[in-house]
N, C-alpha and C. Protein backbone atom coordinates (compact mmCIF):
# COMPACT_ATOMS: atom_id res chain seq x y z
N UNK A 1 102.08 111.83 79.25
CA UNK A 1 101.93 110.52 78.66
C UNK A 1 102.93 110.34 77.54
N UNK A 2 103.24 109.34 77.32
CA UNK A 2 104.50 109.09 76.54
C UNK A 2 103.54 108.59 75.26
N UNK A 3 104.39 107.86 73.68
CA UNK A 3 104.08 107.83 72.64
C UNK A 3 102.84 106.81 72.59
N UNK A 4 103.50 105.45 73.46
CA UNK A 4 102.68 104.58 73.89
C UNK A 4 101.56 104.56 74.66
N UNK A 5 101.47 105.47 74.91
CA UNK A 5 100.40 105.61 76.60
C UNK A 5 99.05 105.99 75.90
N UNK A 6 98.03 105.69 76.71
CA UNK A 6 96.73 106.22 75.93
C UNK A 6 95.78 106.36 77.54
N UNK A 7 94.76 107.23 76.87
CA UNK A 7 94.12 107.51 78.20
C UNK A 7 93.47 106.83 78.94
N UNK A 8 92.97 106.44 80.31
CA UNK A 8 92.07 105.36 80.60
C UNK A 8 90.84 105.73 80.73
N UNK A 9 90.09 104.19 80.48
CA UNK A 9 88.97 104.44 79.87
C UNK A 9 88.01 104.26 81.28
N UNK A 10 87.06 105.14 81.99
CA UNK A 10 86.50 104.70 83.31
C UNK A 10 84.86 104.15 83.26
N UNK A 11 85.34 103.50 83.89
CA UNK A 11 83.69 102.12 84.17
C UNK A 11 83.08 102.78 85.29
N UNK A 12 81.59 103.10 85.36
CA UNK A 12 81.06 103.53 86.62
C UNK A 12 79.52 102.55 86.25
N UNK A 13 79.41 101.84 87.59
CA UNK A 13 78.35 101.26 87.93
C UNK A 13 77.39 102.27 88.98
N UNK A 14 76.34 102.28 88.89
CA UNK A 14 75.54 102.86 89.80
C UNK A 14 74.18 101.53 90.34
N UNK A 15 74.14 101.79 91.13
CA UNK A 15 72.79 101.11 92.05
C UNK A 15 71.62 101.81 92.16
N UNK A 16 70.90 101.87 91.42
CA UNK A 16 69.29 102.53 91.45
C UNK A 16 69.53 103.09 92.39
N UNK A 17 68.28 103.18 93.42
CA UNK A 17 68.12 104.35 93.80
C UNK A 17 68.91 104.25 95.72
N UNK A 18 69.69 103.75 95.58
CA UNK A 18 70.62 103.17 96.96
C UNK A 18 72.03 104.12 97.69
N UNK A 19 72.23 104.51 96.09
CA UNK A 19 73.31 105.66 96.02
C UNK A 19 74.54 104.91 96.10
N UNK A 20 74.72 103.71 95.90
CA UNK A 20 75.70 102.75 95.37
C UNK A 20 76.78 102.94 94.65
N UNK A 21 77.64 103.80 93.93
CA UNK A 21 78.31 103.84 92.71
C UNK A 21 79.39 103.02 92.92
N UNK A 22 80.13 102.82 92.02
CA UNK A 22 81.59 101.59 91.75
C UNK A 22 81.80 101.79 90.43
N UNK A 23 83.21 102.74 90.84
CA UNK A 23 84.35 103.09 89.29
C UNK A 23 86.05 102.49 89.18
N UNK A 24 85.82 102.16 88.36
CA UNK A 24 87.03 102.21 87.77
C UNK A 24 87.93 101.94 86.64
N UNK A 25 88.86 102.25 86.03
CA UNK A 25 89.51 102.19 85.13
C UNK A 25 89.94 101.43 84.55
N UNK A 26 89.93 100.98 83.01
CA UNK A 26 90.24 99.98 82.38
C UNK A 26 90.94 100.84 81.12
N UNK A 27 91.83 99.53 80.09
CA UNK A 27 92.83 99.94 79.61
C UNK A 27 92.31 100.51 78.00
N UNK A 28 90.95 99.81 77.83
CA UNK A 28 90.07 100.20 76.62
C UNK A 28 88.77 99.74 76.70
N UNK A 29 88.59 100.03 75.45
CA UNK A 29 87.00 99.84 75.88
C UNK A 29 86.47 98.26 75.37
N UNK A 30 87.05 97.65 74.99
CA UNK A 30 86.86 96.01 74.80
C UNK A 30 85.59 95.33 75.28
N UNK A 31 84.86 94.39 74.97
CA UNK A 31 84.40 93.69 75.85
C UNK A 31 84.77 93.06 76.99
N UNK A 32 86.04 92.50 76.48
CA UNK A 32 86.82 91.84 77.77
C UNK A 32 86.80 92.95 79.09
N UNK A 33 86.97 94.08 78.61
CA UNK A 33 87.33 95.17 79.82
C UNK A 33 86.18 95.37 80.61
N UNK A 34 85.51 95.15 79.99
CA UNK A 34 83.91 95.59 80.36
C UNK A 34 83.60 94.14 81.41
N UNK A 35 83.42 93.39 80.85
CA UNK A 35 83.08 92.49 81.64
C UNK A 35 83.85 92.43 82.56
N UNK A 36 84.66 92.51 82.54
CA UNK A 36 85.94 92.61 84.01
C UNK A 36 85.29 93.84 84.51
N UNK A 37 84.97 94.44 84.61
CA UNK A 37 84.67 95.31 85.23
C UNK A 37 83.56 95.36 85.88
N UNK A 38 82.81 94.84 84.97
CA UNK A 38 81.11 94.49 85.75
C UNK A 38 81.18 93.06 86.99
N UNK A 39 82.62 92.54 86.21
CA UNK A 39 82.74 91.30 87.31
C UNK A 39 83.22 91.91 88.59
N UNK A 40 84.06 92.81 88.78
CA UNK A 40 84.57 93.61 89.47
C UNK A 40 83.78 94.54 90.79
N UNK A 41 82.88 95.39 89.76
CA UNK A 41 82.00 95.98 90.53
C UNK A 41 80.59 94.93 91.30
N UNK A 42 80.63 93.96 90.66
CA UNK A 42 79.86 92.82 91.26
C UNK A 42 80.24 92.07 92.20
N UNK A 43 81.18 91.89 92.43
CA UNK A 43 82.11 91.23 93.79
C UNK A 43 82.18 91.86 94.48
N UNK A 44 82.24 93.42 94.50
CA UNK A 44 82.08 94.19 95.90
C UNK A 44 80.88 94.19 96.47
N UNK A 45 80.62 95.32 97.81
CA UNK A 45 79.91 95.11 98.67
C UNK A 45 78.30 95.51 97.90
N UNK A 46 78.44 96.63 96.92
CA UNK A 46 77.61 97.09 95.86
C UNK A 46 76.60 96.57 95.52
N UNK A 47 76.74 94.67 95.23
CA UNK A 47 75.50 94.23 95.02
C UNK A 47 75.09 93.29 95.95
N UNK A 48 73.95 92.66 96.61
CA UNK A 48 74.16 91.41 97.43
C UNK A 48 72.70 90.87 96.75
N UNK A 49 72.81 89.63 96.65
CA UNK A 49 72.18 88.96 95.97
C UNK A 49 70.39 88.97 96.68
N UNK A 50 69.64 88.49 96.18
CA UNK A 50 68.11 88.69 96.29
C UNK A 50 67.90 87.26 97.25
């Protein structure tokens, strides 16, 4: 990693008891990141609505 570089920060969603998981990496730990991420893992196949 160079001077600039910093480590990434990883998002893991899990699904009760389904065995569901959905990860991945974001650039910090922000809110913004977070929510992108939960928006993220929510658009996949992971959750389907009630």
């Amino acid at each position: 990693m160079g001077a600039s570089a910093s480590a990434p920060q990883i998002f893991v969603a899990v699904l009760g008891a389904s065995n569901y998981t959905f990860a991945c990496a974001t650039p910090r730990q922000t809110l913004d990141d977070w929510v992108d991420a939960l928006v993220r893992a929510s658009s996949t196949s992971m959750v389907c609505p009630v």
